[in-house]
Protein backbone atom coordinates (compact mmCIF):
# COMPACT_ATOMS: atom_id res chain seq x y z
CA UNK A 1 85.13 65.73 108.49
CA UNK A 2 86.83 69.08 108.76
CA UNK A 3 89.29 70.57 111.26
CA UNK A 4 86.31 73.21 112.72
CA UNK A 5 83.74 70.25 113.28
CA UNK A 6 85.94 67.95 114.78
CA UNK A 7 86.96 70.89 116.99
CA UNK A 8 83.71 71.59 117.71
CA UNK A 9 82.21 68.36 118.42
CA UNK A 10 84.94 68.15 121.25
CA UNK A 11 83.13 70.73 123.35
CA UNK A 12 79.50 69.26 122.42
CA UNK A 13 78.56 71.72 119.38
CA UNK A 14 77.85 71.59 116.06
CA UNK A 15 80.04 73.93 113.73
CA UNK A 16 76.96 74.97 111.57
CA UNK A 17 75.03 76.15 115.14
CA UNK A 18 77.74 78.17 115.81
CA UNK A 19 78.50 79.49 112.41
CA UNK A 20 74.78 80.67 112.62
CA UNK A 21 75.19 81.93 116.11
CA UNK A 22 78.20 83.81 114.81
CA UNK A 23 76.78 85.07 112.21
CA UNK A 24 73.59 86.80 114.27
CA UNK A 25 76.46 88.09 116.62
CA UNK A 26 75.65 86.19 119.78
CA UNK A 27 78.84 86.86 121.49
CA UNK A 28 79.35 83.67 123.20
CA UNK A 29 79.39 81.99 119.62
CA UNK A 30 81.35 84.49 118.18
CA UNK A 31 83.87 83.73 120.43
CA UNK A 32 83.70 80.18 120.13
CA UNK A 33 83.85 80.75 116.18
CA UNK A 34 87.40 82.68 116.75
CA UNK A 35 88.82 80.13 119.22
CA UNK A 36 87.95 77.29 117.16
CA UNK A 37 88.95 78.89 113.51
CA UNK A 38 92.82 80.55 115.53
CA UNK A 39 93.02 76.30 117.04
CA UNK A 40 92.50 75.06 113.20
CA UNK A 41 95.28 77.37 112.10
CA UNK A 42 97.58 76.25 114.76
CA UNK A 43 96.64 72.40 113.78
CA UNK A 44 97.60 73.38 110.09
CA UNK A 45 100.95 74.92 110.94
CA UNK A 46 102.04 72.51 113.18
CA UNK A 47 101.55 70.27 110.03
CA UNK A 48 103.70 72.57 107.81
CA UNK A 49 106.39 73.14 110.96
CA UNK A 50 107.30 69.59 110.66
CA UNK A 51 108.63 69.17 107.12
CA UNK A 52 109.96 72.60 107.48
CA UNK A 53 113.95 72.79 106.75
CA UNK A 54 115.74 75.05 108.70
CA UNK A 55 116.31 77.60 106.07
CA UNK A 56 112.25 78.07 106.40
CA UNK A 57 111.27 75.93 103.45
CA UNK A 58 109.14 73.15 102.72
CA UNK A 59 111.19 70.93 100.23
CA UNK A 60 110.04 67.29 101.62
CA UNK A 61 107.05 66.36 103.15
CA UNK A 62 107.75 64.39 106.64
CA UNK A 63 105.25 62.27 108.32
CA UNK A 64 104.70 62.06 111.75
CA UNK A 65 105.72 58.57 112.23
CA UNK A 66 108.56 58.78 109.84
CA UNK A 67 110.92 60.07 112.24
CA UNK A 68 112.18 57.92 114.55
CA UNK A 69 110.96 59.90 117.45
CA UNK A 70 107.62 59.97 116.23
CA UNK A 71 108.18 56.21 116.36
CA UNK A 72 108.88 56.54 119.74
CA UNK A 73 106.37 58.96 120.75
CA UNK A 74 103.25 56.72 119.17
CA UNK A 75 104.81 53.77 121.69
CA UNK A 76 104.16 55.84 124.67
CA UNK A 77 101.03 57.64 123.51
CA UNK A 78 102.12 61.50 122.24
CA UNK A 79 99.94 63.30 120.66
CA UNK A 80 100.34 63.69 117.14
CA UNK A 81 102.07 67.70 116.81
CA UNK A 82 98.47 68.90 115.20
CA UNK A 83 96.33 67.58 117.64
CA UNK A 84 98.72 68.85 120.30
CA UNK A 85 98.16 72.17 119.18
CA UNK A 86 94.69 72.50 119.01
CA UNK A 87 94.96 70.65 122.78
CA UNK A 88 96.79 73.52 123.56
CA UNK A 89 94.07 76.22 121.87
CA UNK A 90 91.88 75.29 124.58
CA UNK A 91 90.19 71.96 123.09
CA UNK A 92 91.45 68.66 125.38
CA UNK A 93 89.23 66.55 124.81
CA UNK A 94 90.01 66.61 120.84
CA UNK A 95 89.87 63.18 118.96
CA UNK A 96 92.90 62.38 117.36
CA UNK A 97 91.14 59.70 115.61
CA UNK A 98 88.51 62.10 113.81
CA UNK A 99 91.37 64.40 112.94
CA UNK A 100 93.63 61.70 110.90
CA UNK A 101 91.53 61.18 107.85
CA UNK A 102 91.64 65.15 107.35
CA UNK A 103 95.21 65.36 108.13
CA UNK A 104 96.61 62.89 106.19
CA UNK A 105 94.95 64.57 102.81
CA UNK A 106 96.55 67.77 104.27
CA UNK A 107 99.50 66.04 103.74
CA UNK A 108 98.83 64.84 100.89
CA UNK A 109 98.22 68.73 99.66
CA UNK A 110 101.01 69.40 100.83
CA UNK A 111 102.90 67.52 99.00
CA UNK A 112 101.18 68.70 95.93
CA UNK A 113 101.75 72.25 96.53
CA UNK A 114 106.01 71.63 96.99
CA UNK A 115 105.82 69.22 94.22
CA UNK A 116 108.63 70.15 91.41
CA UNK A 117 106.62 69.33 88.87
CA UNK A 118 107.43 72.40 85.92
CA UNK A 119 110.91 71.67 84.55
CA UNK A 120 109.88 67.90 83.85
CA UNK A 121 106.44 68.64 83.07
CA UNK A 122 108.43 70.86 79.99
CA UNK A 123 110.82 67.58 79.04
CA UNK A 124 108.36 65.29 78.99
CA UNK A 125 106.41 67.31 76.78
CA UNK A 126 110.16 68.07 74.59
CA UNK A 127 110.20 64.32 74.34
CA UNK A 128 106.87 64.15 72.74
CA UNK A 129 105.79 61.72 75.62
CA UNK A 130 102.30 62.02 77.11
CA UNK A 131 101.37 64.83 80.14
CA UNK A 132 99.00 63.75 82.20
CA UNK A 133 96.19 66.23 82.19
CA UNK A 134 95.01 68.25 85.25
CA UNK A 135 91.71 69.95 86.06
CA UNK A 136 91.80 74.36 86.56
CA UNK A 137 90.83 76.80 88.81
CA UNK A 138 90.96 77.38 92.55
CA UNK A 139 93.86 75.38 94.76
CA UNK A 140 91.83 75.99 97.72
CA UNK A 141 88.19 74.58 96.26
CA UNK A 142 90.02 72.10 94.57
CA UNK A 143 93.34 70.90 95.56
CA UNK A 144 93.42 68.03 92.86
CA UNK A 145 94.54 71.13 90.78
CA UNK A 146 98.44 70.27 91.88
CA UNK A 147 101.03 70.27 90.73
CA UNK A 148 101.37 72.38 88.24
CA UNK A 149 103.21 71.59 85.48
CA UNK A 150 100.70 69.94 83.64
CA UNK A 151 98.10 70.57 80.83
CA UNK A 152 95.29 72.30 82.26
CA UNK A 153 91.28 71.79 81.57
CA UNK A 154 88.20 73.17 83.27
CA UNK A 155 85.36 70.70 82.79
CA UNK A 156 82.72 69.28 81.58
CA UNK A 157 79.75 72.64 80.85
CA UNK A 158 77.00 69.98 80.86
CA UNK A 159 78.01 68.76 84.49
CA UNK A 160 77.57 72.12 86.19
CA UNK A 161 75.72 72.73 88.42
CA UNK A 162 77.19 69.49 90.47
CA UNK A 163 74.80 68.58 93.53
CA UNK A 164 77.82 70.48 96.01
CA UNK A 165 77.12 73.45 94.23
CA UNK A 166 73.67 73.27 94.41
CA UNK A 167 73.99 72.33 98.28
CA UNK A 168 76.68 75.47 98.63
CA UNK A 169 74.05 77.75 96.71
CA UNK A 170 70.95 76.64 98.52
CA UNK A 171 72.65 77.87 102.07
CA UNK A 172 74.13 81.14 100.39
CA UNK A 173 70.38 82.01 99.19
CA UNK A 174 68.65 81.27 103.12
CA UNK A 175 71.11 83.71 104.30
CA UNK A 176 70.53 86.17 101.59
CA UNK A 177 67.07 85.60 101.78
CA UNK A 178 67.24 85.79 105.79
CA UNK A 179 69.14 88.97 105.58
CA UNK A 180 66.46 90.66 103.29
CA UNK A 181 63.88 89.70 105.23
CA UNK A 182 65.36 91.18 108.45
CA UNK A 183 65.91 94.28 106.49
CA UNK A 184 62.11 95.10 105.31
CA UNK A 185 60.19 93.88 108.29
CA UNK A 186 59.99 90.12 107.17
CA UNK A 187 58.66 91.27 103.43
CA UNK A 188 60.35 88.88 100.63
CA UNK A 189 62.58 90.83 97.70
CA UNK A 190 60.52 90.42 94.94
CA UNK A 191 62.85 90.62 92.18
CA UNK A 192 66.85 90.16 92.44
CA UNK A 193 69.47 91.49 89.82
CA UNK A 194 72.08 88.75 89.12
CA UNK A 195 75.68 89.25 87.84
CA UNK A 196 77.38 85.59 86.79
CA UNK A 197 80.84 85.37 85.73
CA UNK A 198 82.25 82.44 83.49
CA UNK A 199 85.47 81.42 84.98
CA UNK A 200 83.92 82.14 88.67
CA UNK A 201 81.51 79.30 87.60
CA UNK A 202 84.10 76.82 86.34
CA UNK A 203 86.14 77.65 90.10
CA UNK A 204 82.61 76.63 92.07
CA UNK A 205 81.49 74.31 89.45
CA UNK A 206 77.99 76.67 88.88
CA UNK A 207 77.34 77.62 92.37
CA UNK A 208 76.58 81.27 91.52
CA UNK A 209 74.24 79.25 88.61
CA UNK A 210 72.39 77.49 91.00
CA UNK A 211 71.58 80.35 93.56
CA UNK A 212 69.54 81.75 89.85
CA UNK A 213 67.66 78.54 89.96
CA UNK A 214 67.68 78.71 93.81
CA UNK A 215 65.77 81.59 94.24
CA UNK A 216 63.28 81.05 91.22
CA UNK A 217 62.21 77.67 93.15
CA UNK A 218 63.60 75.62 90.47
CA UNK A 219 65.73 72.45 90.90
CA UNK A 220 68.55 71.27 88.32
CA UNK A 221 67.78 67.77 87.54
CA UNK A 222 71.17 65.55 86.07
CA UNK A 223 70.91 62.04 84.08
CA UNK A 224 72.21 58.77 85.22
CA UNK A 225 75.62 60.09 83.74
CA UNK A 226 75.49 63.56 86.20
CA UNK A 227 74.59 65.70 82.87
CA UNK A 228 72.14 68.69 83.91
CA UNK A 229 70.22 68.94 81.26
CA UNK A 230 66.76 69.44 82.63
CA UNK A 231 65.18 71.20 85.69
CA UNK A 232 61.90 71.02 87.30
CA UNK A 233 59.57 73.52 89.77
CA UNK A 234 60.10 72.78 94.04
CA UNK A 235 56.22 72.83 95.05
CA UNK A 236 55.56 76.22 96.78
CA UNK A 237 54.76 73.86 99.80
CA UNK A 238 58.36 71.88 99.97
CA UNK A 239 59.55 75.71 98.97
CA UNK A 240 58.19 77.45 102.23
CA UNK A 241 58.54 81.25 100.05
CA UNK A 242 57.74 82.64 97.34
CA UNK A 243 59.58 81.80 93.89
CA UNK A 244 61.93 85.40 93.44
CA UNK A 245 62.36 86.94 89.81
CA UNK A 246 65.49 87.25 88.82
CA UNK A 247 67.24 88.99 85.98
CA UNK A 248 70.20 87.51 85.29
CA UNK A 249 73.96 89.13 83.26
CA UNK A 250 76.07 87.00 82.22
CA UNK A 251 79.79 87.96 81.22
CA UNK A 252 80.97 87.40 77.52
CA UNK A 253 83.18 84.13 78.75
CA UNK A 254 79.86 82.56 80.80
CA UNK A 255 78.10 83.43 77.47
CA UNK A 256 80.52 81.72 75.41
CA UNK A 257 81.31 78.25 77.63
CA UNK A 258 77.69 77.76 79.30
CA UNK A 259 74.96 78.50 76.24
CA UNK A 260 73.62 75.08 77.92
CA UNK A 261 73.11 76.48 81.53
CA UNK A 262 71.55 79.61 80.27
CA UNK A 263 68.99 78.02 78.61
CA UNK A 264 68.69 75.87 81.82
CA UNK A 265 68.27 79.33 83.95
CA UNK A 266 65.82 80.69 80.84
CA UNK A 267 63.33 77.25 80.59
CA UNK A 268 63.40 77.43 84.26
CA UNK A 269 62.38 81.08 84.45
CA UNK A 270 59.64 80.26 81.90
CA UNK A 271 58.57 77.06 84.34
CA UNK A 272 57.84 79.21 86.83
CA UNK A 273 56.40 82.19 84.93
CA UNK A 274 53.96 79.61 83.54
CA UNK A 275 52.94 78.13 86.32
CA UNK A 276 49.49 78.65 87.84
CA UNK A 277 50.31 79.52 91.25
CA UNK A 278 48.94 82.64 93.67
CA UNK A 279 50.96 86.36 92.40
CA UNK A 280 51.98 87.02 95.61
CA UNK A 281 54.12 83.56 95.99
CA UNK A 282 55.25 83.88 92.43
CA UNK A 283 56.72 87.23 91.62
CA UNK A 284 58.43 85.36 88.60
CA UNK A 285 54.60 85.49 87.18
CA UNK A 286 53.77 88.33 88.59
CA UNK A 287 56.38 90.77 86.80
CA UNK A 288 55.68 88.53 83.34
CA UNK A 289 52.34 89.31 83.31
CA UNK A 290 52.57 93.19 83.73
CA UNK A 291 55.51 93.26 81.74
CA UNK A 292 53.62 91.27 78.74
CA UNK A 293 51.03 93.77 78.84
CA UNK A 294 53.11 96.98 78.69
CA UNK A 295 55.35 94.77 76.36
CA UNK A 296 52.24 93.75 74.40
CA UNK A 297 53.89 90.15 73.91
CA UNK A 298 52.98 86.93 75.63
CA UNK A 299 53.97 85.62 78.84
CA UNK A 300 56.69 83.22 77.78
CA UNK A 301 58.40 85.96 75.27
CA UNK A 302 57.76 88.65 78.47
CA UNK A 303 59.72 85.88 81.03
CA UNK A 304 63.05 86.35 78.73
CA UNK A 305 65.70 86.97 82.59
CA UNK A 306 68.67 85.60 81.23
CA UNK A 307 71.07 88.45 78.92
CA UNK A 308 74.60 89.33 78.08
CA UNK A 309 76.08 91.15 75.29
CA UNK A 310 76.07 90.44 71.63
CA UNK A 311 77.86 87.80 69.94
CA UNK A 312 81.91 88.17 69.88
CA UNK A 313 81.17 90.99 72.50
CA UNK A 314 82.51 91.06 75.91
CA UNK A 315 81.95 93.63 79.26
CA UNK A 316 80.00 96.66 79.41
CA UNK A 317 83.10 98.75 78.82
CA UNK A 318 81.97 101.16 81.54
CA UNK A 319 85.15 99.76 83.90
CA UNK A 320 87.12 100.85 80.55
CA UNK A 321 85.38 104.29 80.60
CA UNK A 322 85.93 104.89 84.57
CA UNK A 323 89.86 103.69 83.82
CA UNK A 324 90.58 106.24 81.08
CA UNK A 325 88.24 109.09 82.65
CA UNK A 326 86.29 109.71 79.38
CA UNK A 327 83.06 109.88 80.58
CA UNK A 328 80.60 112.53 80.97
CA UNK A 329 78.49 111.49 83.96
CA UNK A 330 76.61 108.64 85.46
CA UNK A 331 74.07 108.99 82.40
CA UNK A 332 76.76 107.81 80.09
CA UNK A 333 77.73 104.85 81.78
CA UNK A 334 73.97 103.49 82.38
CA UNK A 335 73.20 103.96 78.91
CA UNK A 336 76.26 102.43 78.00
CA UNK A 337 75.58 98.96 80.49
CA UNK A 338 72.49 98.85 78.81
CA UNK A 339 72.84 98.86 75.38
CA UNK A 340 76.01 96.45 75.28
CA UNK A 341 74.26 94.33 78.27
CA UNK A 342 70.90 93.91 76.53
CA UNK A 343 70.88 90.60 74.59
CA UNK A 344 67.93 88.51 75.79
CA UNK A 345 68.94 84.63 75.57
CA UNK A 346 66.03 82.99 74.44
CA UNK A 347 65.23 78.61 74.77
CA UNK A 348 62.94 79.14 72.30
CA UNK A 349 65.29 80.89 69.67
CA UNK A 350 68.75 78.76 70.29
CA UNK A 351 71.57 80.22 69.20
CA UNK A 352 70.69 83.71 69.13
CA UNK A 353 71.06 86.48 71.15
CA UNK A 354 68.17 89.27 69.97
CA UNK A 355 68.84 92.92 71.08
CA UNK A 356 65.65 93.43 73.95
CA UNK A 357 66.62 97.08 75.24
CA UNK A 358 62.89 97.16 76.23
CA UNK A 359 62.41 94.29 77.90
CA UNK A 360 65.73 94.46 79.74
CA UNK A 361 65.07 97.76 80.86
CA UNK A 362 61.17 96.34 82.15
CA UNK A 363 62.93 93.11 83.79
CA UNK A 364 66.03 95.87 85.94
CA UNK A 365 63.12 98.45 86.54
CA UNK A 366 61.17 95.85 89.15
CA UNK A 367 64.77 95.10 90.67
CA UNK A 368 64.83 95.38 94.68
CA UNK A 369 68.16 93.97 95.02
CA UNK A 370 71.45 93.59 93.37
CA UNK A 371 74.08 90.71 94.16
CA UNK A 372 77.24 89.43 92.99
CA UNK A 373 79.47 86.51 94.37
CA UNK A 374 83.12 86.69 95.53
CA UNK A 375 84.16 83.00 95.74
CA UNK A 376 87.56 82.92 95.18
CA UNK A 377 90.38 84.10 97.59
CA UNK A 378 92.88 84.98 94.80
CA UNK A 379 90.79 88.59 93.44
CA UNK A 380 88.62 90.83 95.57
CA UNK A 381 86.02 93.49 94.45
CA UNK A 382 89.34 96.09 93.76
CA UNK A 383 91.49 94.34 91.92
CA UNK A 384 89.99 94.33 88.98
CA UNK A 385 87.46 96.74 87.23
CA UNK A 386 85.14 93.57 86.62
CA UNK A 387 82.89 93.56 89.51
CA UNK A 388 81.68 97.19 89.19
CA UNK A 389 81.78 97.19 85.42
CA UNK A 390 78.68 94.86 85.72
CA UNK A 391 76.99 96.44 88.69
CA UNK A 392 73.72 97.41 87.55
CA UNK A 393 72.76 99.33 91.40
CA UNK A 394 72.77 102.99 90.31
CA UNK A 395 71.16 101.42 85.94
CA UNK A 396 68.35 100.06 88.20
CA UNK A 397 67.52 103.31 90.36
CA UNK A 398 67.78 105.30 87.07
CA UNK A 399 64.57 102.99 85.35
CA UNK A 400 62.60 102.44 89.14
CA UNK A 401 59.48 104.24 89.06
CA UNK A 402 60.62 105.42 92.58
CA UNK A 403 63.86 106.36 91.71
CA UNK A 404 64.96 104.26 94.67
CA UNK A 405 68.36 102.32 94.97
CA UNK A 406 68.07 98.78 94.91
CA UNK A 407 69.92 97.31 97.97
CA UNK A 408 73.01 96.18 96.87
CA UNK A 409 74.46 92.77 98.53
CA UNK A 410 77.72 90.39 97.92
CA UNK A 411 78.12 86.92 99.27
CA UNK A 412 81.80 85.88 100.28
CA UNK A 413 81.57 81.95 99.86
CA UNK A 414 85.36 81.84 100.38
CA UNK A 415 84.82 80.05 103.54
CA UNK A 416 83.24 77.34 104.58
CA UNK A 417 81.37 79.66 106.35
CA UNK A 418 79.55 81.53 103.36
CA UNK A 419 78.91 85.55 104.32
CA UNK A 420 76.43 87.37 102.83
CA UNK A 421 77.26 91.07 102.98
CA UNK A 422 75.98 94.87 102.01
CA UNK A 423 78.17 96.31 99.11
CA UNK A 424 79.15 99.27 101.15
CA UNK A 425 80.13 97.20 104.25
CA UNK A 426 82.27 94.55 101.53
CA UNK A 427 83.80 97.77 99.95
CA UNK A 428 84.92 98.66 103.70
CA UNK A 429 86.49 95.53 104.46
CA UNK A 430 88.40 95.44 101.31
CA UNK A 431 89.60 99.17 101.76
CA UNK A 432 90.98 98.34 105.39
CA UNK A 433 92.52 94.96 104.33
CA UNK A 434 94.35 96.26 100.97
CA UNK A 435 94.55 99.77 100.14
CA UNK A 436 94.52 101.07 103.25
CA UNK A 437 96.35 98.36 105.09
CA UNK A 438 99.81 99.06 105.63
CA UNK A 439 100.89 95.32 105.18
CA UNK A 440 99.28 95.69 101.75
CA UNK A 441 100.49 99.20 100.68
CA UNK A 442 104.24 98.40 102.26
CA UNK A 443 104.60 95.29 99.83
CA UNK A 444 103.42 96.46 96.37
CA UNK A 445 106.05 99.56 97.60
CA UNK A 446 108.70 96.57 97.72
CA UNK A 447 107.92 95.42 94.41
CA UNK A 448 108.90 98.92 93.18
CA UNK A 449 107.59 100.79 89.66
CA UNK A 450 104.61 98.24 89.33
CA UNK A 451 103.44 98.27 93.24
CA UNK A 452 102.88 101.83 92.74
CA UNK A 453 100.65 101.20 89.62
CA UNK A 454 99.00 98.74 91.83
CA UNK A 455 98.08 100.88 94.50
CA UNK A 456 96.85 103.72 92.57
CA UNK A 457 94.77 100.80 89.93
CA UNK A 458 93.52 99.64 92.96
CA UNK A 459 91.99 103.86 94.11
CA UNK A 460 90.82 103.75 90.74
CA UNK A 461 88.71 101.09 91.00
CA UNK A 462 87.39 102.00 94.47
CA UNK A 463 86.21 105.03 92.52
CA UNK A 464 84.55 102.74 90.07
CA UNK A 465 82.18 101.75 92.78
CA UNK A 466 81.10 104.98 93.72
CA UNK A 467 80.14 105.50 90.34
CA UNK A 468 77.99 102.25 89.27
CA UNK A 469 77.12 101.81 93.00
CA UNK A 470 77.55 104.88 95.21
CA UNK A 471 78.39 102.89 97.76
CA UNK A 472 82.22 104.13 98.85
CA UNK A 473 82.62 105.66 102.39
CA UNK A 474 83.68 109.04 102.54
CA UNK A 475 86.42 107.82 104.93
CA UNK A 476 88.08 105.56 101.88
CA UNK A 477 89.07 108.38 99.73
CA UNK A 478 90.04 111.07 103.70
CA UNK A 479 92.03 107.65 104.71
CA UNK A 480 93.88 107.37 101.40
CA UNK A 481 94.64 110.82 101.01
CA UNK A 482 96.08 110.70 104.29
CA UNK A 483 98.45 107.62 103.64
CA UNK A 484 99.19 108.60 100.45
CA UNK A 485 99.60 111.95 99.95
CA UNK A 486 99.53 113.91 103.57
CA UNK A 487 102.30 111.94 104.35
CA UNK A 488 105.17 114.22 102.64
CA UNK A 489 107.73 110.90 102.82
CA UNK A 490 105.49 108.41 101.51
CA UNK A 491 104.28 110.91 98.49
CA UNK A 492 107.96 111.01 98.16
CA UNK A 493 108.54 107.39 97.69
CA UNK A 494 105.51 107.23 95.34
CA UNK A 495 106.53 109.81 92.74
CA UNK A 496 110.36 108.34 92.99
CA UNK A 497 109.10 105.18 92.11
CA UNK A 498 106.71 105.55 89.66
CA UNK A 499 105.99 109.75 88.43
CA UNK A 500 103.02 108.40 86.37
CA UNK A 501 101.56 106.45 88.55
CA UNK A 502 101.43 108.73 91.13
CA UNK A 503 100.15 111.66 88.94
CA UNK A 504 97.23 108.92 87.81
CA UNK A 505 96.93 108.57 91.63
CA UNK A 506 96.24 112.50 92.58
CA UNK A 507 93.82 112.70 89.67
CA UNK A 508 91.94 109.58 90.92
CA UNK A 509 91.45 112.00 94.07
CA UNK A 510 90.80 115.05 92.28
CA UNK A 511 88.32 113.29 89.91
CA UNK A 512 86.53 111.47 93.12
CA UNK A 513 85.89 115.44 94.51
CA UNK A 514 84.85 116.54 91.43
CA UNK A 515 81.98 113.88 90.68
CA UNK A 516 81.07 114.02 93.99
CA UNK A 517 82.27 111.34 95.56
CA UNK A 518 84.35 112.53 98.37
CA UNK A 519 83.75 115.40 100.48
CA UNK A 520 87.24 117.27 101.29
CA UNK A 521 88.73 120.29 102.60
CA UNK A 522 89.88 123.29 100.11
CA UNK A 523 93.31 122.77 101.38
CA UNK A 524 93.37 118.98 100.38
CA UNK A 525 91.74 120.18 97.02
CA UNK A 526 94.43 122.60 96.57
CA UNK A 527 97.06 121.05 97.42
CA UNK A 528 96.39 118.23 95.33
CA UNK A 529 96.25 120.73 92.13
CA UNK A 530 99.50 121.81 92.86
CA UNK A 531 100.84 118.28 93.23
CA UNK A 532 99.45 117.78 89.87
CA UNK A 533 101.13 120.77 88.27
CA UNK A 534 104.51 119.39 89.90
CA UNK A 535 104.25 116.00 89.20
CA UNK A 536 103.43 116.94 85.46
CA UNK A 537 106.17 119.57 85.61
CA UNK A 538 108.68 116.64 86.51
CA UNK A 539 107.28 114.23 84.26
CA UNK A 540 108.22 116.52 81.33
CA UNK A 541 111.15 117.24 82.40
CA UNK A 542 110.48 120.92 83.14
């Protein structure tokens, strides 16, 4: 059991009614949600506290009971220092019991994490002895990845999805689901775009894989051995919804390590465009069927969801394009995503990718929503020109009959608690918790010449977003120009630190006005210009 449900239990709720409560803003469980997640990180630091040294480090990991007064204080009935704490959050009637198995692998996670494990990791490896191997990814998903120091691996392709993921992906899609229902009057989405990433995958162990399946009605099926290498159609009676299209792209690296999970996602597709069910509770069939006849091919061939680029070809270089400013307008970039994005994977044809411009552009042009995963806590949407490089919001409003922009929706399942946000709203929380937060900006400043980088890489990308998505707040690009160049000390600090950086920075802003994307006074605009001119001036020494 887990720290919140132990918590929980102790004042007669269960942590997934309140997690729901929380997240439909019923104030009395948001509360509760707070108290008991603010208790949890008391328990967890009262853990650390006690094999801290006094010069603030962890270099030993000390039980409880190892010290003689902890000795003592079992004899007469003390509370263990983690339990205590979360007594003292407000939760007396806690069961130190429950709370032992969890804490005692806490401990043992610790003890991973302080483990000095590189330097002999190197020898034993200089004395040609055998290192034991270790799996990759995410400490927090997976702790068994410490210590370091060892040879790394990432897993087995055919085991993916593993029945967690699945479970993981099957709540992530009700809320998602839920949330797009609440949006359009109860109506279902009837087709969703899909981004999946290859190394996000091997983190979650194909969680973002099975929401595909998820959505289509389709259930991964593993051997006696846990290989998934067949899948099978839910009944539309056990599925209580209609099965949801999907068009899936996959990155380059998802391409290149899971060929076997895309021709999962594409025979599963095909399952459901196949099956003889009512067009209004299968929109899988539904598209396939108008799409063969504009297509003039058959249903299976018109039911190709799942593409990616060409062989030996990665990205859809438009996060390239947005980073060096050569690009003409928003045109350039669509056409761009689809030509390198439209490879069709296809069961039928293994081990090819064919070039399907036409049906790619049918599949994105019945497109309602688009959605991307963030599931790890190391990179957010801004950190790297990934996310948006893939975005297909403002490709999909360009080929809609309507003209209409798809909503556009991210799920955070960095949290037990898996979120399921608009792309405007995620773009807001990661502007007021990194670029604009001063704890953020204050300590890439620290770093010195490469902070500065970081900060304005970081504008950059923000920018990215308004053009694949359009969905940047006006108040991103006021804020930053206020932080970062209103404020005559801090623009100070910025061009002593790092002159090209900072010049990279004020064209960021003056190329955001110029496409349209923010909405300034003349007096920012010109001030900005003649910022440029100096910075340049300085920068060549003039």
């Amino acid at each position: 059991e887990g720290i919140p449900r132990v918590i929980a239990s102790s004042v007669g709720r269960e942590i997934n009614e309140v997690y729901r409560g929380n997240n439909q803003g019923i104030l009395t469980d948001v509360e509760m949600n707070e108290k008991i997640v603010q208790a949890s990180r008391l328990a967890v630091r009262a853990l650390v506290l006690q094999s801290t040294d006094s010069s603030g480090r962890v270099k030993e990991v000390k039980n409880f009971f190892d010290e003689a007064g902890g000795f003592f204080g079992k004899m007469i009935g003390a509370k263990k220092p983690w339990t205590q704490a979360i007594i003292d959050a407000g939760f007396p009637e806690v069961s130190d019991e429950r709370l032992a198995p969890v804490f005692t692998y806490l401990e043992f996670c610790l003890k991973q994490i302080v483990a000095n494990n590189e330097l002999p990791g190197i020898m034993t490896l200089l004395n040609g002895q055998f290192l034991m191997p270790a799996p990759g990814g995410d400490p927090i998903r997976n702790p068994d990845v410490l210590p370091t120091g060892r040879n790394m691996h990432a897993l087995d392709p055919s085991s993916i999805p593993t029945q967690a993921a699945v479970e993981v992906a099957e709540d992530v899609v009700r809320k998602l689901i839920e949330k797009l229902a609440d949006e359009n009057d109860g109506k279902y989405p009837e087709s969703i775009a899909f981004t999946l990433w290859g190394t996000d995958n091997i983190k979650t162990y194909g969680e973002s894989l099975a929401q595909v399946l998820a959505l289509a009605g389709v259930r991964p099926v593993s051997d006696s051995l846990g290989r998934v290498n067949k899948v099978e159609l839910i009944p539309l009676e056990e599925l209580g919804r209609p099965r949801i299209d999907v068009v899936v792209s996959c990155s380059g690296v998802f391409r290149d390590l899971f060929i076997n999970q895309m021709n999962l996602m594409d025979r599963g597709i095909k399952l459901a465009a196949e099956a003889d069910e009512p067009l209004d509770q299968n929109f899988v069939r539904k598209h396939a069927i108008a799409q063969a006849e504009e297509l003039n091919v058959s249903i299976r061939e018109a039911a190709c969801r799942v593409f990616s680029n060409s062989a030996g070809s990665y990205s859809a270089n438009v996060g390239l394009a947005i980073e060096n400013g050569g690009w003409e307008d928003e045109a350039q970039l669509q056409e761009q995503f689809l030509t390198r994005k439209g490879f069709a994977f296809n069961a039928d044809k293994p081990g090819m990718m064919e070039q399907q411009a036409d049906l790619f552009k049918s599949a994105l042009k019945t497109v309602d929503v688009t959605f991307q995963n963030l599931d790890s806590s190391e990179i957010s949407i801004t950190d790297v020109s990934h996310y948006y490089d893939s975005d297909p919001t403002k490709v999909v409003a360009g080929l809609r009959d309507d003209k209409k922009k798809p909503m556009s929706l991210m799920a955070d399942t960095t949290t037990a608690n898996a979120q399921v946000r608009t792309l405007s709203e995620t773009v807001r929380l990661d502007a007021r918790t990194k670029l604009l937060n001063p704890k953020f900006y204050e300590g890439m400043l620290s770093t010195g010449y490469e902070g500065v980088r970081e900060i304005q890489k970081r504008l950059r990308n923000t920018l990215g977003w308004s053009a694949t998505a359009g969905e940047v707040d006006n108040f991103v690009f006021e804020d930053a120009n206020e932080v970062f160049i209103d404020d005559a000390e801090m623009q100070q600090r910025l061009l002593d630190t790092n002159p090209n950086a900072f010049r990279d920075m004020v064209t960021t802003f003056l190329e955001a006005n110029g496409r349209g994307y923010w909405e300034t006074s003349e007096e920012n605009i010109e001030r900005l210009q003649e910022l440029y001119a100096e910075v340049e001036d300085r920068i060549e020494g003039v």
